[in-house]
Each structure stands twice: as structure tokens, then as C-alpha cells.
PDB file of N, CA and C in Angstrom:
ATOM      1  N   UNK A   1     204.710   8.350 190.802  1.00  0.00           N
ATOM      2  CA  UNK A   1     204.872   6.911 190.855  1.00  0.00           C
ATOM      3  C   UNK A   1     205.898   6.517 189.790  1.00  0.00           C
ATOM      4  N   UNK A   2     206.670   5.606 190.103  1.00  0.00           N
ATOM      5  CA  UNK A   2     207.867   5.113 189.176  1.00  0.00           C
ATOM      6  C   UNK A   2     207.499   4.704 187.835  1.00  0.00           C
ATOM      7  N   UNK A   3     208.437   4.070 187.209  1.00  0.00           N
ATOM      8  CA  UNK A   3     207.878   3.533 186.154  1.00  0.00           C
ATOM      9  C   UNK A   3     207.836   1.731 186.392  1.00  0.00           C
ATOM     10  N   UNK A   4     206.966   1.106 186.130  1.00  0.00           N
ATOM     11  CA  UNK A   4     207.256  -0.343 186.446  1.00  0.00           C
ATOM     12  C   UNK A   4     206.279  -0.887 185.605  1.00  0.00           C
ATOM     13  N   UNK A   5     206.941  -2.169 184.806  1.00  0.00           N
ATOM     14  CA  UNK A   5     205.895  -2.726 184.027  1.00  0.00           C
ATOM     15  C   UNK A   5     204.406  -3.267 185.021  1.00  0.00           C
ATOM     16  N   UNK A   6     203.379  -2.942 184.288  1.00  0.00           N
ATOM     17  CA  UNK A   6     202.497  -3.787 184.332  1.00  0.00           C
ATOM     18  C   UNK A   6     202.001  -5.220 183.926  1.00  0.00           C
ATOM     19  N   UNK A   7     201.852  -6.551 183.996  1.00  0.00           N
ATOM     20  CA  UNK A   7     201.580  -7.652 183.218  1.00  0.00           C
ATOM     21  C   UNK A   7     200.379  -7.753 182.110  1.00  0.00           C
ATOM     22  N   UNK A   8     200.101  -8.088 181.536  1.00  0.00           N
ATOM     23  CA  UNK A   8     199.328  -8.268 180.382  1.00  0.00           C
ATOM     24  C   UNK A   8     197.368  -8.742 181.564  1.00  0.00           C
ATOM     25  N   UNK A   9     198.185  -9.468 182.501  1.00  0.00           N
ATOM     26  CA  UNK A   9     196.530 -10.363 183.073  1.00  0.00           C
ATOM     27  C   UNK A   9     196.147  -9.476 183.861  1.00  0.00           C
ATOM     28  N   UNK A  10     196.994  -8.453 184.967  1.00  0.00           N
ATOM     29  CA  UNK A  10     196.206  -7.284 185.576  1.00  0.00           C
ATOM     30  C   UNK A  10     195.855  -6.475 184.656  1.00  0.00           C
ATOM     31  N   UNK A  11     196.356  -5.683 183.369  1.00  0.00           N
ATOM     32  CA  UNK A  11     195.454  -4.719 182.423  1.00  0.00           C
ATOM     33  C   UNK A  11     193.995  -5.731 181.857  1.00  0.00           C
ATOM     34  N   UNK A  12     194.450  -7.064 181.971  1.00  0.00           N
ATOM     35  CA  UNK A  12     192.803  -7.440 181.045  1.00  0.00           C
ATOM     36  C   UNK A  12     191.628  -7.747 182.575  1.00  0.00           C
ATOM     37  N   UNK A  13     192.425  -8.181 183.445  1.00  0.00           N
ATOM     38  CA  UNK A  13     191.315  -8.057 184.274  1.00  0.00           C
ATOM     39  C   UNK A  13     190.853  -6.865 185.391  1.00  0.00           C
ATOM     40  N   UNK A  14     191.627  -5.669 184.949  1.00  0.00           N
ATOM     41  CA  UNK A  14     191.195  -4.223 185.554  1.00  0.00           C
ATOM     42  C   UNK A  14     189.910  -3.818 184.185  1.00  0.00           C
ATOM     43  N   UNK A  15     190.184  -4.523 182.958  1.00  0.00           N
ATOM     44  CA  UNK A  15     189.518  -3.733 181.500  1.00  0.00           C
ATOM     45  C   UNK A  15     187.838  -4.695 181.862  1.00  0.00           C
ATOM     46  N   UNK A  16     188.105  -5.412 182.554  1.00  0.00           N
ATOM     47  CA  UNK A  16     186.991  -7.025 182.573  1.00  0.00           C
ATOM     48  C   UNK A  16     186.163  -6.469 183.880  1.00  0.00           C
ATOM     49  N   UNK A  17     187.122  -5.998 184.969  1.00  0.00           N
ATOM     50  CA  UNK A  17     185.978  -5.770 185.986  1.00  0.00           C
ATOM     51  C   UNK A  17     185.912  -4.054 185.586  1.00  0.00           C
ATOM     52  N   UNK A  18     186.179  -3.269 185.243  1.00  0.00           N
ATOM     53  CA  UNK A  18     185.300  -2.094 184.719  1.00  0.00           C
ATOM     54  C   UNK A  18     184.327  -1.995 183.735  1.00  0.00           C
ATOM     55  N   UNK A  19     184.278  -2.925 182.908  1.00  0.00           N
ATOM     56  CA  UNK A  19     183.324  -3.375 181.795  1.00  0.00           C
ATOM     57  C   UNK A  19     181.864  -4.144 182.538  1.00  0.00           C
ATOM     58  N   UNK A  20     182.358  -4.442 183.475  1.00  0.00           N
ATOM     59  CA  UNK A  20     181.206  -5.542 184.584  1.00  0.00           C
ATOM     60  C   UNK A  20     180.543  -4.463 185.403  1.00  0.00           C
ATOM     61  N   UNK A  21     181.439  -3.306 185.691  1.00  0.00           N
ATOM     62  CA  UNK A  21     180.211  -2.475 186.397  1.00  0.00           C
ATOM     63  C   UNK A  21     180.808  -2.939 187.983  1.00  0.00           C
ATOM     64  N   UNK A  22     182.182  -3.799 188.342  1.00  0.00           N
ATOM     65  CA  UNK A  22     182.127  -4.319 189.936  1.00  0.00           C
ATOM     66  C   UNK A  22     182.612  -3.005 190.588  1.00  0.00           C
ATOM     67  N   UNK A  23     183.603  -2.023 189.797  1.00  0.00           N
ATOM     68  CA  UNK A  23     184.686  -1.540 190.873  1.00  0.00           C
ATOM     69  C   UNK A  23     184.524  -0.045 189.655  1.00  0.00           C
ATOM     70  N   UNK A  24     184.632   1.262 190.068  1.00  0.00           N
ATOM     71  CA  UNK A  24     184.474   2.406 189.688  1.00  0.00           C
ATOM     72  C   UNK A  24     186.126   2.615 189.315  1.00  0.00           C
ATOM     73  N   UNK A  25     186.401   3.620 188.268  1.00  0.00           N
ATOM     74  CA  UNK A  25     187.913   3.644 188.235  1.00  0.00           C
ATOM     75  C   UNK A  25     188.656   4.242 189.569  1.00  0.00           C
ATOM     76  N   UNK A  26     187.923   4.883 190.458  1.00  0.00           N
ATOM     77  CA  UNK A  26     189.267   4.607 190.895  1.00  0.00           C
ATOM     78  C   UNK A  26     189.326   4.113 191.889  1.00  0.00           C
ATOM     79  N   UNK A  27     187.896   2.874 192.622  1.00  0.00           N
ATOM     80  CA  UNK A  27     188.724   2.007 193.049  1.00  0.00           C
ATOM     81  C   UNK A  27     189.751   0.630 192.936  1.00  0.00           C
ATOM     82  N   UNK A  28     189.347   0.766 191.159  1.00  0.00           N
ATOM     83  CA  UNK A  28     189.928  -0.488 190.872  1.00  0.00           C
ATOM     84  C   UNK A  28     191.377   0.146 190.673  1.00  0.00           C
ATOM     85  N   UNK A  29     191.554   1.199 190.241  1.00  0.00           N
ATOM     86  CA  UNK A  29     193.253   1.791 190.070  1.00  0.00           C
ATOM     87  C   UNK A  29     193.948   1.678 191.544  1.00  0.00           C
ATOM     88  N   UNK A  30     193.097   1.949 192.919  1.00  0.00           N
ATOM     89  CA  UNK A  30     193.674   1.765 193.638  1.00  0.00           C
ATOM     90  C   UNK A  30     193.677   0.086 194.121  1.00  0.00           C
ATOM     91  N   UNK A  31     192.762  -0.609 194.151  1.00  0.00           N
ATOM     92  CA  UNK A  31     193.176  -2.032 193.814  1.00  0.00           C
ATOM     93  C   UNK A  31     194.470  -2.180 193.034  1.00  0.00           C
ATOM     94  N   UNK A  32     194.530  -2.130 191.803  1.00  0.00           N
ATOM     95  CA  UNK A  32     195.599  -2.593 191.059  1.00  0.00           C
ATOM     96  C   UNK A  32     196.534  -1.894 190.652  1.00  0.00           C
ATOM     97  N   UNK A  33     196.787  -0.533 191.247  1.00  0.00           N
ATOM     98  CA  UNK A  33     198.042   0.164 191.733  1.00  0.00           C
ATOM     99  C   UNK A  33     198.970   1.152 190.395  1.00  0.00           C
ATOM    100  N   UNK A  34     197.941   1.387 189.588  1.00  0.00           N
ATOM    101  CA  UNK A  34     198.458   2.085 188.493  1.00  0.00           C
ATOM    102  C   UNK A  34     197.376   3.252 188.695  1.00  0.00           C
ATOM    103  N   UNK A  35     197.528   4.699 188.063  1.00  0.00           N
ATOM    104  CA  UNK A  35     197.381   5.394 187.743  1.00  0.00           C
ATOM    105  C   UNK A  35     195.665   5.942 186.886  1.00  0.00           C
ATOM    106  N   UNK A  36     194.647   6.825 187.245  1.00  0.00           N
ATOM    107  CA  UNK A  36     193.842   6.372 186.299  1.00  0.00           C
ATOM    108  C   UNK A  36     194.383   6.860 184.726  1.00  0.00           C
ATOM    109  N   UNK A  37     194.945   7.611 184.564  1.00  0.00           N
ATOM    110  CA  UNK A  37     195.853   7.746 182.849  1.00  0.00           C
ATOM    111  C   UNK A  37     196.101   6.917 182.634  1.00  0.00           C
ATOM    112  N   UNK A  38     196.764   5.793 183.434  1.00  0.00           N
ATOM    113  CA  UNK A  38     197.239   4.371 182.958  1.00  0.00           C
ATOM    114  C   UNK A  38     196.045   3.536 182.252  1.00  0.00           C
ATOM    115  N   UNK A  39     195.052   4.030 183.376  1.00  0.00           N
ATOM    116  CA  UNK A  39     194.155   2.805 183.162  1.00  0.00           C
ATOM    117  C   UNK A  39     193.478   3.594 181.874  1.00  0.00           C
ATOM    118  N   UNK A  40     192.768   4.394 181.433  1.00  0.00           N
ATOM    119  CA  UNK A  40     192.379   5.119 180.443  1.00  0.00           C
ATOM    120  C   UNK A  40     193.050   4.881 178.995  1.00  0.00           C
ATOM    121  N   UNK A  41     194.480   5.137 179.252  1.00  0.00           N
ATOM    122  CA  UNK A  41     195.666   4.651 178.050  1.00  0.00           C
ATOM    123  C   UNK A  41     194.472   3.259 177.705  1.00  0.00           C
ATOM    124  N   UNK A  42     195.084   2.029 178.732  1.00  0.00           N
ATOM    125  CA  UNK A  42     195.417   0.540 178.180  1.00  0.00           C
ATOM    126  C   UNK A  42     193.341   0.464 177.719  1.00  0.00           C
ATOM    127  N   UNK A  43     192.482   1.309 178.278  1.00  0.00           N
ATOM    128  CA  UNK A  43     190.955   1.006 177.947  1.00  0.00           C
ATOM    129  C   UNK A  43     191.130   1.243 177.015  1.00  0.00           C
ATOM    130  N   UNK A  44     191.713   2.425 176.231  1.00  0.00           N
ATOM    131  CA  UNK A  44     191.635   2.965 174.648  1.00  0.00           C
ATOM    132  C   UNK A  44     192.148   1.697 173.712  1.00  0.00           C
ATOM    133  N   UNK A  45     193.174   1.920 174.161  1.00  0.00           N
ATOM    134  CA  UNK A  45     194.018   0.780 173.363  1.00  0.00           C
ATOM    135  C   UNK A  45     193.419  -0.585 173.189  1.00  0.00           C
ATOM    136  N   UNK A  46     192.689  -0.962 174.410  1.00  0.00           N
ATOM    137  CA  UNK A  46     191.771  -2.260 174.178  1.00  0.00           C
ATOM    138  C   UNK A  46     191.033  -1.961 172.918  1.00  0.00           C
ATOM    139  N   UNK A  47     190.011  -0.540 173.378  1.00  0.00           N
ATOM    140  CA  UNK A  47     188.760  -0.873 172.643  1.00  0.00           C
ATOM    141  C   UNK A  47     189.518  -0.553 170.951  1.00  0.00           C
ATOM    142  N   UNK A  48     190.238   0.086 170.698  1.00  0.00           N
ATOM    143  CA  UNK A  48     191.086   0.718 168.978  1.00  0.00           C
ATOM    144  C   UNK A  48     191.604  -0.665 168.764  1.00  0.00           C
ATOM    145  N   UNK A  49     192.646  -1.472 169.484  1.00  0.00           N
ATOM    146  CA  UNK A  49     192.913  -2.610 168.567  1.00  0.00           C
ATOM    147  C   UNK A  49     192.824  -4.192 169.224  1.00  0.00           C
ATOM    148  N   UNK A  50     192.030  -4.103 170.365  1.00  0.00           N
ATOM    149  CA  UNK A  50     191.228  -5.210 170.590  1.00  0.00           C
ATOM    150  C   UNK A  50     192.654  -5.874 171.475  1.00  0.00           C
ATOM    151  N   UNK A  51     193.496  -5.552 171.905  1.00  0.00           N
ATOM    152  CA  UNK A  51     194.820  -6.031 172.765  1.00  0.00           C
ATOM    153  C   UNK A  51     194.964  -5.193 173.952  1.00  0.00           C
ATOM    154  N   UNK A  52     195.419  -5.466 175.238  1.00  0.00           N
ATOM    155  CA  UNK A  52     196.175  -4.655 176.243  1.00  0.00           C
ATOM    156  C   UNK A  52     197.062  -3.838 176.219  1.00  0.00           C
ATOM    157  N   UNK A  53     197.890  -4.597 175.590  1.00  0.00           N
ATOM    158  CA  UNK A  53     199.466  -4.242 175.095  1.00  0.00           C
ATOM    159  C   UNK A  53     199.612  -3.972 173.599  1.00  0.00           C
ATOM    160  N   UNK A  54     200.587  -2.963 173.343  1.00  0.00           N
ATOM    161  CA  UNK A  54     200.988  -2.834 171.594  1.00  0.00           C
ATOM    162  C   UNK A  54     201.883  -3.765 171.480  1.00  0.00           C
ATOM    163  N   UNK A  55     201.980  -4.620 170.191  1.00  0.00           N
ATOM    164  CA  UNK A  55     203.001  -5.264 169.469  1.00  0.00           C
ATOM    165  C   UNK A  55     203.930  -4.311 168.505  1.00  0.00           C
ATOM    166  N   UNK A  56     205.141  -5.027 168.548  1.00  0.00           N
ATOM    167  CA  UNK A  56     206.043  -3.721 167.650  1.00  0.00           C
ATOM    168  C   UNK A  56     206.518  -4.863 166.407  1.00  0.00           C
ATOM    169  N   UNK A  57     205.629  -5.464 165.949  1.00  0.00           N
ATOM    170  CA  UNK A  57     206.385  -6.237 164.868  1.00  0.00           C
ATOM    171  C   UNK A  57     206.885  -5.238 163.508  1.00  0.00           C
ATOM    172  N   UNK A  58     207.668  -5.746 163.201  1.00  0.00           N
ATOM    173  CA  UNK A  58     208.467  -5.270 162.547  1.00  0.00           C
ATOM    174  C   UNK A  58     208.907  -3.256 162.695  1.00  0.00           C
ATOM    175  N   UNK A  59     208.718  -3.558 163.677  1.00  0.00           N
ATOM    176  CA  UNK A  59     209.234  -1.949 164.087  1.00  0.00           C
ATOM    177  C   UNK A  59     210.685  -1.498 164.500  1.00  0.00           C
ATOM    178  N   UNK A  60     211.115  -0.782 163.506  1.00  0.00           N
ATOM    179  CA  UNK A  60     212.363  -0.311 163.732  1.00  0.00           C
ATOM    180  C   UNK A  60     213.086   0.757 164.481  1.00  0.00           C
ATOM    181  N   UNK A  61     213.686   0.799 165.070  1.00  0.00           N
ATOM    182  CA  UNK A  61     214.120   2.155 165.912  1.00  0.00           C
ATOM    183  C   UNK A  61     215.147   3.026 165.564  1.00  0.00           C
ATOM    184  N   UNK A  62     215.129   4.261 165.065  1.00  0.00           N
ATOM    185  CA  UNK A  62     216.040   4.867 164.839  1.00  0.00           C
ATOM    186  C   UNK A  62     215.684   5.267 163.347  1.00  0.00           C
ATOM    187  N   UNK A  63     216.758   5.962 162.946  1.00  0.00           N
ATOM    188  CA  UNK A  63     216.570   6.281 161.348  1.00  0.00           C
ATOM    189  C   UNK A  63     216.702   5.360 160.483  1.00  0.00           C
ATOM    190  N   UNK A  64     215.912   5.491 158.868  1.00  0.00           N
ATOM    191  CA  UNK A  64     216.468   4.200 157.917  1.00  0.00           C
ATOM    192  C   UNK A  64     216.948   4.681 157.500  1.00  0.00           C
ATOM    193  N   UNK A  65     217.637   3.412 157.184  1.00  0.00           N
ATOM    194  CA  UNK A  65     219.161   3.971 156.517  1.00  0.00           C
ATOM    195  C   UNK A  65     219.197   3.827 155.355  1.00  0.00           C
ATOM    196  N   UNK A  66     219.832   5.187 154.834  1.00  0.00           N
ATOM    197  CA  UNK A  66     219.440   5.953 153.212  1.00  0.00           C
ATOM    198  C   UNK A  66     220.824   5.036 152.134  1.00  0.00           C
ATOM    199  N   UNK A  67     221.673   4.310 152.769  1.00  0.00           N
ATOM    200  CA  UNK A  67     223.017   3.375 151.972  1.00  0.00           C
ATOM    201  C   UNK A  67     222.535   2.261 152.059  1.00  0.00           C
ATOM    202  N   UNK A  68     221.780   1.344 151.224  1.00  0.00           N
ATOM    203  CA  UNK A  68     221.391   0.012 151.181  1.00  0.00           C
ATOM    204  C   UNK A  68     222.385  -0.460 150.295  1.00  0.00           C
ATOM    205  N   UNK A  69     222.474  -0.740 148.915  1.00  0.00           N
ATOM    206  CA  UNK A  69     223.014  -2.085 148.400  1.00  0.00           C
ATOM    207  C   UNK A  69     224.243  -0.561 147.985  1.00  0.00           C
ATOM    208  N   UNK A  70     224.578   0.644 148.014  1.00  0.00           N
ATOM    209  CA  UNK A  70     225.205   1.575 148.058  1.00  0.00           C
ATOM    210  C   UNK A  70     226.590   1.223 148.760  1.00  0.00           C
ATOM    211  N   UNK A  71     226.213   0.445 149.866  1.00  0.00           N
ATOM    212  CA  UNK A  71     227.542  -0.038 150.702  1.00  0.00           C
ATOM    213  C   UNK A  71     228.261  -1.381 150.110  1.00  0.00           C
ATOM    214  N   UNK A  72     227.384  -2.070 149.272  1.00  0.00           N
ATOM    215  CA  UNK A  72     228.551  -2.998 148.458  1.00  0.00           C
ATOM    216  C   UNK A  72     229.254  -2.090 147.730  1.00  0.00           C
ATOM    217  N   UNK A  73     228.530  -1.076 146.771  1.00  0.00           N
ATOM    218  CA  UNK A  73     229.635  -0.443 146.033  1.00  0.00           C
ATOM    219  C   UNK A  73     230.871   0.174 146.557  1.00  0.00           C
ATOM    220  N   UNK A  74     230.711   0.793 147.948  1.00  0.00           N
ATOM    221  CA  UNK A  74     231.488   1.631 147.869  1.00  0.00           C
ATOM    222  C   UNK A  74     232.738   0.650 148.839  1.00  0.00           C
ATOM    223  N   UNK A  75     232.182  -0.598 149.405  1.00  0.00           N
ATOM    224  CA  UNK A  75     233.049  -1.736 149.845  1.00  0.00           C
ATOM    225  C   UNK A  75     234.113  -2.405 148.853  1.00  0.00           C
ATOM    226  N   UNK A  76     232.946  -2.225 147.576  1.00  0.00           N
ATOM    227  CA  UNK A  76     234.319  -2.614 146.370  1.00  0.00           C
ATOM    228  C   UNK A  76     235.070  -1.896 145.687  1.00  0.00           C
ATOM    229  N   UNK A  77     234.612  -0.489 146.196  1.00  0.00           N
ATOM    230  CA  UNK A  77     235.743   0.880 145.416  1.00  0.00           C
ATOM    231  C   UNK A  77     237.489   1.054 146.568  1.00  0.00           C
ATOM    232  N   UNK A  78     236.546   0.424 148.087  1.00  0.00           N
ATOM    233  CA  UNK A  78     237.686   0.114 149.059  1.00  0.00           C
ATOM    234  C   UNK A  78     238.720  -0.775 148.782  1.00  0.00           C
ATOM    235  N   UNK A  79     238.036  -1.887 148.570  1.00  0.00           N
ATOM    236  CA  UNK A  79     238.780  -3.420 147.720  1.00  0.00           C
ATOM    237  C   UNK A  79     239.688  -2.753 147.175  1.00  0.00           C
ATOM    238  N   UNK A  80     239.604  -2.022 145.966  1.00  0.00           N
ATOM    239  CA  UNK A  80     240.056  -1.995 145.166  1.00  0.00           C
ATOM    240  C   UNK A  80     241.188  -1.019 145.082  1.00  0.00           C
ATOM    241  N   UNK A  81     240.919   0.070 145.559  1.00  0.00           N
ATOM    242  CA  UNK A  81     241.765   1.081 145.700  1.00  0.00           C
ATOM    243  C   UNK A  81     241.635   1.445 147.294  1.00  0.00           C
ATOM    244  N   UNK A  82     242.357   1.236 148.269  1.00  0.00           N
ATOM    245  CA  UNK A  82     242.337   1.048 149.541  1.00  0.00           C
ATOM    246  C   UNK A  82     242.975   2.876 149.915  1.00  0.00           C
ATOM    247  N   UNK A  83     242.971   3.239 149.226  1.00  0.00           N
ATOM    248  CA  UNK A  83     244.201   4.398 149.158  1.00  0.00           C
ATOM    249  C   UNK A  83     243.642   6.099 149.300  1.00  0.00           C
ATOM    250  N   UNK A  84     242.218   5.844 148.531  1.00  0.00           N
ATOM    251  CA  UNK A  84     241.414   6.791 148.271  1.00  0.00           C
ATOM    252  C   UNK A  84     241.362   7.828 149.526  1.00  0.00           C
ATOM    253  N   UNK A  85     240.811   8.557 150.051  1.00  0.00           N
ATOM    254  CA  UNK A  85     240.145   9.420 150.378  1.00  0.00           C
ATOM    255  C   UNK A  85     238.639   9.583 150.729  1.00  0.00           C
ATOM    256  N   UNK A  86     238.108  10.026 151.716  1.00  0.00           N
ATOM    257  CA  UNK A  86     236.951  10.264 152.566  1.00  0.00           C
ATOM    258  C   UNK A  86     235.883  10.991 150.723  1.00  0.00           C
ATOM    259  N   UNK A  87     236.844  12.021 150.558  1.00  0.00           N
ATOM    260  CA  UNK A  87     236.292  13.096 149.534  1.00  0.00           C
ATOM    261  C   UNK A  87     236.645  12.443 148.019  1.00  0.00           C
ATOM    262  N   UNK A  88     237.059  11.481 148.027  1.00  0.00           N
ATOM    263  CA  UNK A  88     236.849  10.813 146.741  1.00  0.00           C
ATOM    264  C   UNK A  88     236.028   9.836 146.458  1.00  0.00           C
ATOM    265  N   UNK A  89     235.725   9.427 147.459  1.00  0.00           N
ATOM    266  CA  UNK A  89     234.764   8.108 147.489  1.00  0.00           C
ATOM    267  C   UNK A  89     233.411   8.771 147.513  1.00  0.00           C
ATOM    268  N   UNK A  90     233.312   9.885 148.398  1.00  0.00           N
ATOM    269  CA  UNK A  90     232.181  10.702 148.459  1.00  0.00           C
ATOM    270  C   UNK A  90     231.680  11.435 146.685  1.00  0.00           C
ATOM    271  N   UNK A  91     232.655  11.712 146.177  1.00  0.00           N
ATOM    272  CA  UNK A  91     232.239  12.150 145.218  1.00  0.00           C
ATOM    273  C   UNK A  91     231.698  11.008 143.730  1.00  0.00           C
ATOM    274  N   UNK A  92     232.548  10.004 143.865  1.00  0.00           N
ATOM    275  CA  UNK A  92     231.856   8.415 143.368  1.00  0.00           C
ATOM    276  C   UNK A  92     230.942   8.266 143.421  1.00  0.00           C
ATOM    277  N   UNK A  93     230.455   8.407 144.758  1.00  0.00           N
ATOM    278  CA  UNK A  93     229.160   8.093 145.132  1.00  0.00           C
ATOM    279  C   UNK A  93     228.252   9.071 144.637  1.00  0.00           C
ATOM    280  N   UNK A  94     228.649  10.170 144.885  1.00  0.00           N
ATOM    281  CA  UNK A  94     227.721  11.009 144.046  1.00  0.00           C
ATOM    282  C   UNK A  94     227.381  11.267 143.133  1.00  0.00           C
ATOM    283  N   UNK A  95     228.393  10.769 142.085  1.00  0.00           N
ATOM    284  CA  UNK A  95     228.282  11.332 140.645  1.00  0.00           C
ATOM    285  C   UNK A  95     227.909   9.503 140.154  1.00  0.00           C
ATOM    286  N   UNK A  96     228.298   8.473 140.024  1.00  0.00           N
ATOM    287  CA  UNK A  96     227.748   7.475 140.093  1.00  0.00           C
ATOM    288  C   UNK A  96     226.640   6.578 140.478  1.00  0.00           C
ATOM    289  N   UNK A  97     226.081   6.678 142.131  1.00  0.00           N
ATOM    290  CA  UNK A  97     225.102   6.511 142.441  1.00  0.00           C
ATOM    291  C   UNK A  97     223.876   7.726 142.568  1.00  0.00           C
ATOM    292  N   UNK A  98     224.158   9.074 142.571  1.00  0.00           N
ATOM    293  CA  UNK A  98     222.950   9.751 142.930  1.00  0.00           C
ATOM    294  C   UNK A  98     222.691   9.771 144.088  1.00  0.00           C
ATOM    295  N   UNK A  99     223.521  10.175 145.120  1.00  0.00           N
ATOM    296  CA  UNK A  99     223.467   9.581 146.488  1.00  0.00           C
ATOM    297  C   UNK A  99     224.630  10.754 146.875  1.00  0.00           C
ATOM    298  N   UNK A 100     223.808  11.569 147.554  1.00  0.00           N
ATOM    299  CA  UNK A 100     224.407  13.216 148.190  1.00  0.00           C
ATOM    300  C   UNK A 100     224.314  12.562 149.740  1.00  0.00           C
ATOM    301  N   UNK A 101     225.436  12.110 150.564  1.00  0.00           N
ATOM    302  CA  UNK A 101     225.807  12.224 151.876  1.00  0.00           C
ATOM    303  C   UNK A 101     226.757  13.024 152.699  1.00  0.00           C
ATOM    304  N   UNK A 102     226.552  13.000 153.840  1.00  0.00           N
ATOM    305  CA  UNK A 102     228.107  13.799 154.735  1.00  0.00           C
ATOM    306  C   UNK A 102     229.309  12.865 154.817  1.00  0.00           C
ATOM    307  N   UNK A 103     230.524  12.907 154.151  1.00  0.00           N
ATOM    308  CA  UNK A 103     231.729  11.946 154.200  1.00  0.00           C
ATOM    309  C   UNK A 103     231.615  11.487 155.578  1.00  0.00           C
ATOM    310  N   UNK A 104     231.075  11.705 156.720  1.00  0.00           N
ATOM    311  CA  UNK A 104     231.033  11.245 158.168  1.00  0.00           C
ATOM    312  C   UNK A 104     229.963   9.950 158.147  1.00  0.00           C
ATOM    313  N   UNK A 105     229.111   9.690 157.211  1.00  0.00           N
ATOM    314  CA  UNK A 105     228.411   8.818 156.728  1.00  0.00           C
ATOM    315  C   UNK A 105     229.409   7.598 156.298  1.00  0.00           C
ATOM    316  N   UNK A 106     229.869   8.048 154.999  1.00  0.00           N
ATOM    317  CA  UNK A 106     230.728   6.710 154.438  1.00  0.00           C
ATOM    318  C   UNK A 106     231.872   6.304 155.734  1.00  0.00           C
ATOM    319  N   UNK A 107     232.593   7.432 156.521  1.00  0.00           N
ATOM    320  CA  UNK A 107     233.510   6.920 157.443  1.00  0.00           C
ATOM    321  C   UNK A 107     233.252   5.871 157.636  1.00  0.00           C
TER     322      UNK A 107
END
């Protein structure tokens, strides 16, 4: 079966009539057209954090990034001397900030 969202009101009312005892899993999966893994997933997830669905607040994707206030400096070593080198700026950074990267980083 594809992938296709589900809505938030069919997972709470597949979680509402299996909790009631109306419909066995799998006739309510075949009622409401997901999977019983599906339905198993979103029961867990109810009963662990009391929601259907996960929230991703403040969730980031990808790596964090190890150059925070690192990139003003090395923005004002650019300023300043525009002239430098991949391997000079890299080594600034290193011997100044404490901050070992791949010059493919600062690029």
C-alpha cells in the first residue's frame, strides 16, 4: 500500500472505537484503510504521549552546525583581507578559535 497521509480525526476515531470494544483490529483497519502496523504505531503513540500524531517543535533536520558566532569571525578576516586563501583562513581558525574543520567547510 502507498504511502498517503492519514488525518488526525480517522487515527482518533479508529483509537475511540477500538477502546469501545465496537470493531476488532482488523475490521476496523479494513474500515479505515490503513494497515494493522499502522494502526498499532498511532495506539502506542496515543497511549506514550497522549496525541495521534508527533509534533516536531523545535526539531531540526540535518546536522548542527559546529561554526556559530565562528562565521562572524572569519566574515571579518574576509572584510579585511579579501585575498587570503582557503588554507589560511583555515589555519586562523584553528590556531585562534580552536576550531579543527575541512577548508570545504569555510568554502
Amino acid at each position: 500500500m502507498p504511502f498517503h497521509k492519514i488525518s488526525r480525526d480517522i487515527k482518533i476515531a479508529a483509537i475511540n472505537l477500538y477502546d469501545t470494544n465496537i470493531f476488532t483490529v482488523e475490521e476496523l483497519c479494513h474500515l479505515v484503510g490503513f494497515s494493522e502496523c499502522t494502526f498499532w504505531w498511532i495506539h502506542r503513540l496515543c497511549t506514550d504521549t497522549g496525541d495521534v500524531v508527533t509534533h516536531k517543535y523545535g526539531y531540526q533536520h540535518g546536522r548542527t552546525r559546529i561554526l556559530h558566532e565562528d562565521i562572524q569571525y572569519l566574515l571579518c578576516l574576509i572584510q579585511n583581507c579579501p585575498d587570503w586563501f582557503l588554507d589560511e583562513l583555515l589555519d586562523l581558525l584553528t590556531h585562534n578559535h580552536f576550531m579543527s574543520v575541512h577548508y570545504t567547510t569555510i568554502h
